[in-house]
C-alpha atoms as a PDB file:
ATOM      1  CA  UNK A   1     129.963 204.509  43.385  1.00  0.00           C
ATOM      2  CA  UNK A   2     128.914 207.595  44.643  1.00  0.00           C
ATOM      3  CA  UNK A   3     131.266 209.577  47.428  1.00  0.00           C
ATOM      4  CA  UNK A   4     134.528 207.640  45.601  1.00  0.00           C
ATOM      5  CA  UNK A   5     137.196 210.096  44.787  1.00  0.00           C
ATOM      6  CA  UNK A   6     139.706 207.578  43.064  1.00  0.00           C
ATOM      7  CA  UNK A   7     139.881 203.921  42.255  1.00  0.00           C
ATOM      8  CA  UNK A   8     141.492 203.544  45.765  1.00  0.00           C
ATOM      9  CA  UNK A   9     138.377 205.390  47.400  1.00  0.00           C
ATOM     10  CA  UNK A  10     135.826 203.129  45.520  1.00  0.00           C
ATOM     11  CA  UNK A  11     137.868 200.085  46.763  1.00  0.00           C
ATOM     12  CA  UNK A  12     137.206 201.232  50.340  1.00  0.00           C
ATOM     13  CA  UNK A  13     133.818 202.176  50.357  1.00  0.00           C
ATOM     14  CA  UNK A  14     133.001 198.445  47.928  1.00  0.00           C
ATOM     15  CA  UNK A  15     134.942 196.740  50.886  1.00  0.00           C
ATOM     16  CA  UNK A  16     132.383 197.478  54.161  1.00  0.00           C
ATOM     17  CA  UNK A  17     129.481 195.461  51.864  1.00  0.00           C
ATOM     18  CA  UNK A  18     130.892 194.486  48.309  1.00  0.00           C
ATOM     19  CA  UNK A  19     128.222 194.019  45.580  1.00  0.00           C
ATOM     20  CA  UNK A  20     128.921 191.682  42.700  1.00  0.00           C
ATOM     21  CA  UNK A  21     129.064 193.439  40.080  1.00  0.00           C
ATOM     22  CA  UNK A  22     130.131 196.798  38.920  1.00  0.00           C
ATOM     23  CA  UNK A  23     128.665 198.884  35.527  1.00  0.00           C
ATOM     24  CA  UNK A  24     131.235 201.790  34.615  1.00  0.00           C
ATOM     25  CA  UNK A  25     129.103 203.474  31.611  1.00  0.00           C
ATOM     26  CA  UNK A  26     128.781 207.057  29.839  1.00  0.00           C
ATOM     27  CA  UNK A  27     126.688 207.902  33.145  1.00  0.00           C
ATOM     28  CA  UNK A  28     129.406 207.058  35.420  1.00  0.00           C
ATOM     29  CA  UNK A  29     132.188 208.819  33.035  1.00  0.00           C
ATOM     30  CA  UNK A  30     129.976 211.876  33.183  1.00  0.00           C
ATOM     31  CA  UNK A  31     129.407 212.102  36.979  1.00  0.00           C
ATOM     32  CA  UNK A  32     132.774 210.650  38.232  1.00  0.00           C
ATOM     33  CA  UNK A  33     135.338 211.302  36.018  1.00  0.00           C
ATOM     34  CA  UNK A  34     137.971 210.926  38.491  1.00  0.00           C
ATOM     35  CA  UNK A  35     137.039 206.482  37.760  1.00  0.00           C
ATOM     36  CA  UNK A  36     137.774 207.345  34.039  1.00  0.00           C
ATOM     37  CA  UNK A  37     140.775 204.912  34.333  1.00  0.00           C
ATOM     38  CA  UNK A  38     137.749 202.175  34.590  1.00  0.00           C
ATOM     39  CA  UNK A  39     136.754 202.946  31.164  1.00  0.00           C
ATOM     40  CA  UNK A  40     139.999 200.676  30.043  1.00  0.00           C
ATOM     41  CA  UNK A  41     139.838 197.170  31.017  1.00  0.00           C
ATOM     42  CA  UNK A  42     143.443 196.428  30.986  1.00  0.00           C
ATOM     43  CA  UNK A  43     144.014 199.122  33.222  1.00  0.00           C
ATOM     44  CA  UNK A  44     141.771 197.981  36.135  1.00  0.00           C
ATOM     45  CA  UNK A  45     142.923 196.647  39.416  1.00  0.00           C
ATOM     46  CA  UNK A  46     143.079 193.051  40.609  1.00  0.00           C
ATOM     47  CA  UNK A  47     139.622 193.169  42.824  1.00  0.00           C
ATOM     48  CA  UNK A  48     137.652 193.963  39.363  1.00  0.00           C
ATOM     49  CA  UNK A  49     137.056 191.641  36.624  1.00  0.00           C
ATOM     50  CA  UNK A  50     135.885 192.458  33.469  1.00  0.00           C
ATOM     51  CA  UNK A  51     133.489 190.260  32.461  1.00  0.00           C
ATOM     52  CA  UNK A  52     131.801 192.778  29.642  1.00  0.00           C
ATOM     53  CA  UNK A  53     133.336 195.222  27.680  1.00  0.00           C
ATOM     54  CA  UNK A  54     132.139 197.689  24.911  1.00  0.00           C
ATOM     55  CA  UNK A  55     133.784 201.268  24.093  1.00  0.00           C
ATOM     56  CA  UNK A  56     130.672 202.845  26.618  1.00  0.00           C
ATOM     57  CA  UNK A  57     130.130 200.253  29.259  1.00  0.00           C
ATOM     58  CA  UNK A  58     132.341 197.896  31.155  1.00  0.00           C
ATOM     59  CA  UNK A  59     130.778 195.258  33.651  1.00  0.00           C
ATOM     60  CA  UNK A  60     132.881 194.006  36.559  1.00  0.00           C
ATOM     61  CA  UNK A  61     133.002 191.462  38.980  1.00  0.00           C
ATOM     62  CA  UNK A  62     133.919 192.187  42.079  1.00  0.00           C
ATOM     63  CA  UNK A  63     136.475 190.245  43.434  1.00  0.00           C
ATOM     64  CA  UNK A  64     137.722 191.350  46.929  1.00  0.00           C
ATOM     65  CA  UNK A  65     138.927 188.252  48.171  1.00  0.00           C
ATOM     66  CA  UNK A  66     141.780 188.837  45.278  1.00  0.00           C
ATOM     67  CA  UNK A  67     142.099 192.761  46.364  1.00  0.00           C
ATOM     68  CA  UNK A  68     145.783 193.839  47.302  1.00  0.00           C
END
């Protein structure tokens, strides 16, 4: 995730090789709190699947072929 600005930003730079999975944790909210909106799996956008969720961590899959 690092260089991503926004949730848009990380969207772009997952697209030119996308991984399969993404951690948001305590790290992440720390260092890139501009992704805090990750934190809330309701709240994420259609290309990431939660597939884990506590109130520190959230795991995603990473689903670009469903990204809009």
């Amino acid at each position: 995730m690092p260089g991503a600005d926004s949730v848009e930003g990380l969207k772009t730079l997952l697209q030119q090789d996308p991984p399969g999975y993404v951690v948001y944790d305590r790290w992440a909210w720390k260092y890139m709190p501009e992704l805090k909106s990750l934190l809330d799996p309701a709240a994420s956008p259609r290309w990431l699947r939660a597939v884990y969720s506590h109130p520190s961590i959230v795991v995603y899959r990473v689903e670009m072929g469903q990204a809009k």
